[in-house]
N, C-alpha and C. Protein backbone atom coordinates (compact mmCIF):
# COMPACT_ATOMS: atom_id res chain seq x y z
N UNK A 1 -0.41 213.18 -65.16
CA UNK A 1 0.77 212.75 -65.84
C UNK A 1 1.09 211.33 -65.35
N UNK A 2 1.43 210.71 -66.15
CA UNK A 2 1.81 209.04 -66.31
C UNK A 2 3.13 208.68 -65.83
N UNK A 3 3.32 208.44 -64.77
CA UNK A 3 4.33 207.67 -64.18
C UNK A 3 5.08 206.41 -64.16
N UNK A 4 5.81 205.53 -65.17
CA UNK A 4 6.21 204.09 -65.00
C UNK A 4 7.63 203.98 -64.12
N UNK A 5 7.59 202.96 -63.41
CA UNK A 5 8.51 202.86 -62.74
C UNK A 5 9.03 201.31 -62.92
N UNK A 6 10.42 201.12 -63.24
CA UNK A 6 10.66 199.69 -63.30
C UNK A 6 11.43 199.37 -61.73
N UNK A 7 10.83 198.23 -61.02
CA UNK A 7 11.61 198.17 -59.91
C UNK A 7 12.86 197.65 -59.73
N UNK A 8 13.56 198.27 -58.59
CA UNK A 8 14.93 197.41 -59.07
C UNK A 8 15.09 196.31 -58.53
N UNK A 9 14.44 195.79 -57.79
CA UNK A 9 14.28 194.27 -57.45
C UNK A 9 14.30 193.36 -57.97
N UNK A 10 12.55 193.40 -58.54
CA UNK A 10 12.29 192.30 -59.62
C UNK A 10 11.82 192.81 -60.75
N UNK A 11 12.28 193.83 -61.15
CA UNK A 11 12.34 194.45 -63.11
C UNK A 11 10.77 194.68 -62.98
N UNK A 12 9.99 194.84 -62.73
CA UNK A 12 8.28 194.70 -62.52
C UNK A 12 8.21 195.86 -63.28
N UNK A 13 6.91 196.81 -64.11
CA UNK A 13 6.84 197.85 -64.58
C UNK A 13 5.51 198.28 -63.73
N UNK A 14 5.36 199.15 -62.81
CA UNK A 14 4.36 199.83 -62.36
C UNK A 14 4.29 201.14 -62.76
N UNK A 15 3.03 201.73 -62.87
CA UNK A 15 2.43 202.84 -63.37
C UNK A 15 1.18 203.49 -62.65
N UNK A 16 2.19 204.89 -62.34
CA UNK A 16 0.78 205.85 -61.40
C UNK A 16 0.67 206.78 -62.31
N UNK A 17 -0.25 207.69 -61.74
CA UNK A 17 -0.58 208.74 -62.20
C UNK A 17 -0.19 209.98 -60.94
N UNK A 18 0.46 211.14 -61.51
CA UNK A 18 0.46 212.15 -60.44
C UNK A 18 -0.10 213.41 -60.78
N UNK A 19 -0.32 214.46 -59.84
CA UNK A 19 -1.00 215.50 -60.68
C UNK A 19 -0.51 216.61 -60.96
N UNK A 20 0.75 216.70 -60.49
CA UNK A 20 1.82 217.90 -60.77
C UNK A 20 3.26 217.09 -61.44
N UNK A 21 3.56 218.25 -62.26
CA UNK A 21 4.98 217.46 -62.50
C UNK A 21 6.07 216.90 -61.73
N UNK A 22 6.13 217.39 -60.65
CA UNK A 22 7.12 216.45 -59.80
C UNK A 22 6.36 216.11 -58.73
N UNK A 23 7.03 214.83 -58.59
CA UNK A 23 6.58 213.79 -57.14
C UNK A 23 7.82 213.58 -56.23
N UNK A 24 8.00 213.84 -55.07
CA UNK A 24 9.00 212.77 -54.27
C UNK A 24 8.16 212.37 -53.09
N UNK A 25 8.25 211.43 -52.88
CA UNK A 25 7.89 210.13 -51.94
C UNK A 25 7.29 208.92 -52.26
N UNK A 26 7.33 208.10 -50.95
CA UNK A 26 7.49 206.30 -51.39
C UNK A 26 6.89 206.02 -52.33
N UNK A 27 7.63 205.01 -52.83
CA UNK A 27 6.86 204.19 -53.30
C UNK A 27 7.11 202.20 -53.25
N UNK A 28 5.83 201.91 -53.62
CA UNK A 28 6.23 200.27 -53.00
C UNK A 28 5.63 199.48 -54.30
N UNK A 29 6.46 198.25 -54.49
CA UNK A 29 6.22 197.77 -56.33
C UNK A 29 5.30 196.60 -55.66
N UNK A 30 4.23 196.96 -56.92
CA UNK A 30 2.91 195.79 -56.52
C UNK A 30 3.42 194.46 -56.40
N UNK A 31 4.74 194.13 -57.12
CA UNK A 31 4.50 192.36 -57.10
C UNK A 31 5.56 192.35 -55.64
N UNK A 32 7.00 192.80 -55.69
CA UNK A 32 7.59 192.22 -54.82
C UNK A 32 7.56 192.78 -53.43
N UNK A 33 6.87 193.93 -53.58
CA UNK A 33 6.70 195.22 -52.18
C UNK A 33 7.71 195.38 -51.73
N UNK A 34 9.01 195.69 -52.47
CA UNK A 34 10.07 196.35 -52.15
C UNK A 34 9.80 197.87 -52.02
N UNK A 35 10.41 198.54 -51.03
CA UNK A 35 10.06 199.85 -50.67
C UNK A 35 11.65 200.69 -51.15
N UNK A 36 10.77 202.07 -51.82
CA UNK A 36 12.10 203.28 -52.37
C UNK A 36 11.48 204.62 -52.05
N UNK A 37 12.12 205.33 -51.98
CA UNK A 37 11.79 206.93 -51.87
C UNK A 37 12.68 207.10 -53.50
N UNK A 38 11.57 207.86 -53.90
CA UNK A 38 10.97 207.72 -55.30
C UNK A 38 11.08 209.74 -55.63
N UNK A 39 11.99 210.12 -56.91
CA UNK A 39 11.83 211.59 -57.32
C UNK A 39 11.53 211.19 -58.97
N UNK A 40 10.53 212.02 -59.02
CA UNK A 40 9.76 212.18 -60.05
C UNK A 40 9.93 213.74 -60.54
N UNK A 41 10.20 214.19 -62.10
CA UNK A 41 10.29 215.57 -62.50
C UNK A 41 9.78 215.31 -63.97
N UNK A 42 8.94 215.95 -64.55
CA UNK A 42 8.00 215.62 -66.34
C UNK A 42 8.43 214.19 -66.13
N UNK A 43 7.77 213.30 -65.45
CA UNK A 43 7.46 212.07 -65.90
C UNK A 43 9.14 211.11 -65.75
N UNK A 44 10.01 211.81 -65.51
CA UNK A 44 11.13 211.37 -65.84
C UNK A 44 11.88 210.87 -63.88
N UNK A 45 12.49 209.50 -63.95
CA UNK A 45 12.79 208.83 -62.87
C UNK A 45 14.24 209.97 -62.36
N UNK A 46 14.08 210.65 -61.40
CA UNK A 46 15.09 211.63 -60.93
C UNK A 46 16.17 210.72 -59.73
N UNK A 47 15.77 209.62 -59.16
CA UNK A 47 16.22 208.77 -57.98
C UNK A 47 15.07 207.80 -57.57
N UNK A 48 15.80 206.46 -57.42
CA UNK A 48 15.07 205.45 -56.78
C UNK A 48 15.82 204.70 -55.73
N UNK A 49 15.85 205.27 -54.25
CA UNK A 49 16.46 204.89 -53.28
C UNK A 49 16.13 203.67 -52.62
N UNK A 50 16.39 202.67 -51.99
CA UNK A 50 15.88 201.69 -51.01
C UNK A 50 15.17 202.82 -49.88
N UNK A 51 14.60 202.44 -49.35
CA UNK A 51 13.77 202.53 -48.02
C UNK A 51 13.13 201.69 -47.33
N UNK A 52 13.38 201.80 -46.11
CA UNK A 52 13.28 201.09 -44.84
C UNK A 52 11.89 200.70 -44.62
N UNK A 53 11.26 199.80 -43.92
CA UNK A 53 10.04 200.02 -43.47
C UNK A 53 9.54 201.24 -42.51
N UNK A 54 10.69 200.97 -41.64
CA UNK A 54 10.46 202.19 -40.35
C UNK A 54 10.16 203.28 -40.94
N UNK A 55 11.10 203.81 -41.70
CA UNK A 55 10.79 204.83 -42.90
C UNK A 55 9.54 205.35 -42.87
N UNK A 56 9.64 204.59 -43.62
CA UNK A 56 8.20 204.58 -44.69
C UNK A 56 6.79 204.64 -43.52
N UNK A 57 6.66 203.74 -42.20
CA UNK A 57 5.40 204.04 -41.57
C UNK A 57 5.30 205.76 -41.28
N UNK A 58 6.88 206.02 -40.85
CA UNK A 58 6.89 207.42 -39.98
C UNK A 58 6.40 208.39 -41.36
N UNK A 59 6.70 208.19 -42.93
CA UNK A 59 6.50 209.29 -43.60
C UNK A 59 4.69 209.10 -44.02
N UNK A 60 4.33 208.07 -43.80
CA UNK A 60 2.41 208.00 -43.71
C UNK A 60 1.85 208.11 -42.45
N UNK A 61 2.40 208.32 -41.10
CA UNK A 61 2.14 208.50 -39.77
C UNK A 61 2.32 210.02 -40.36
N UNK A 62 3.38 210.74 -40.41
CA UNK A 62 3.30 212.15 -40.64
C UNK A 62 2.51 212.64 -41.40
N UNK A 63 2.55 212.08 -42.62
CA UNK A 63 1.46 212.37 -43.92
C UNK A 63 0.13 212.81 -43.09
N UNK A 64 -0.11 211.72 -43.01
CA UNK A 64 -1.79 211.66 -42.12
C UNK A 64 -2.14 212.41 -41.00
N UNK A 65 -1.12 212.90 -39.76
CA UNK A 65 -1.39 213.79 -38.82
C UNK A 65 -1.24 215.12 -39.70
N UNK A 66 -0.76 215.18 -40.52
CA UNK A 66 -1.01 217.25 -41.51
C UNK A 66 -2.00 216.90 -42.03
N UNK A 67 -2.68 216.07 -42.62
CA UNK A 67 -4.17 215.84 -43.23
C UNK A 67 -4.85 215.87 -41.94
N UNK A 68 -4.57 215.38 -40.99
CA UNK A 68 -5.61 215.67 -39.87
C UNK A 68 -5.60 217.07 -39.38
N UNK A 69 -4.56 217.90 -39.44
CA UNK A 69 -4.59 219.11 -38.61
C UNK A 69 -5.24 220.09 -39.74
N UNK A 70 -5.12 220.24 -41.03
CA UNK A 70 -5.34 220.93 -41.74
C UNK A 70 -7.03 220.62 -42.12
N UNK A 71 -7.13 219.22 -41.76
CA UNK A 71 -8.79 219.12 -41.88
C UNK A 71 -9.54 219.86 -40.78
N UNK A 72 -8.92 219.62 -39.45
CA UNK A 72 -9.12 220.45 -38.34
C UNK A 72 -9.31 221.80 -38.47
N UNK A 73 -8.47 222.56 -39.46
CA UNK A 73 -8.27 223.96 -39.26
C UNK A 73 -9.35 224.71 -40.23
N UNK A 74 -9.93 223.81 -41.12
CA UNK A 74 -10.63 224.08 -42.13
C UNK A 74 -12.37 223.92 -41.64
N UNK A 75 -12.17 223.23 -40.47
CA UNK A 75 -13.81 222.67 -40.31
C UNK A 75 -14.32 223.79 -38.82
């Protein structure tokens, strides 16, 4: 499912793709790399918050240690 997002920064239109109907977490706009924590439900913009940098490392620092443990638990 097709995702556009207009940023609220600099109006930019970016477009992902996700693979379930709802998404929440970051996201960062290709031109100005302003950072939001981002809710997604059928394609439709549910909240587009500011977010921090700090934020944002700790929720891909976390991300990545459950991809590591669950790769662990599987191998």
């Amino acid at each position: 499912m097709q995702v556009t997002v207009k940023c609220p920064s600099c109006t930019s239109d970016s477009s992902f793709f996700i693979a379930k109907n709802i998404f929440q977490g970051p996201f960062r706009c290709w031109k100005c790399k302003s950072l939001y924590s981002l809710k997604v439900k059928n394609s439709e913009i549910l909240s587009c918050e500011p977010l921090a940098q700090e934020v944002f490392d700790k929720t891909k620092a976390d991300a990545e240690a459950r991809r590591k443990k669950a790769k662990e638990k599987t191998a």
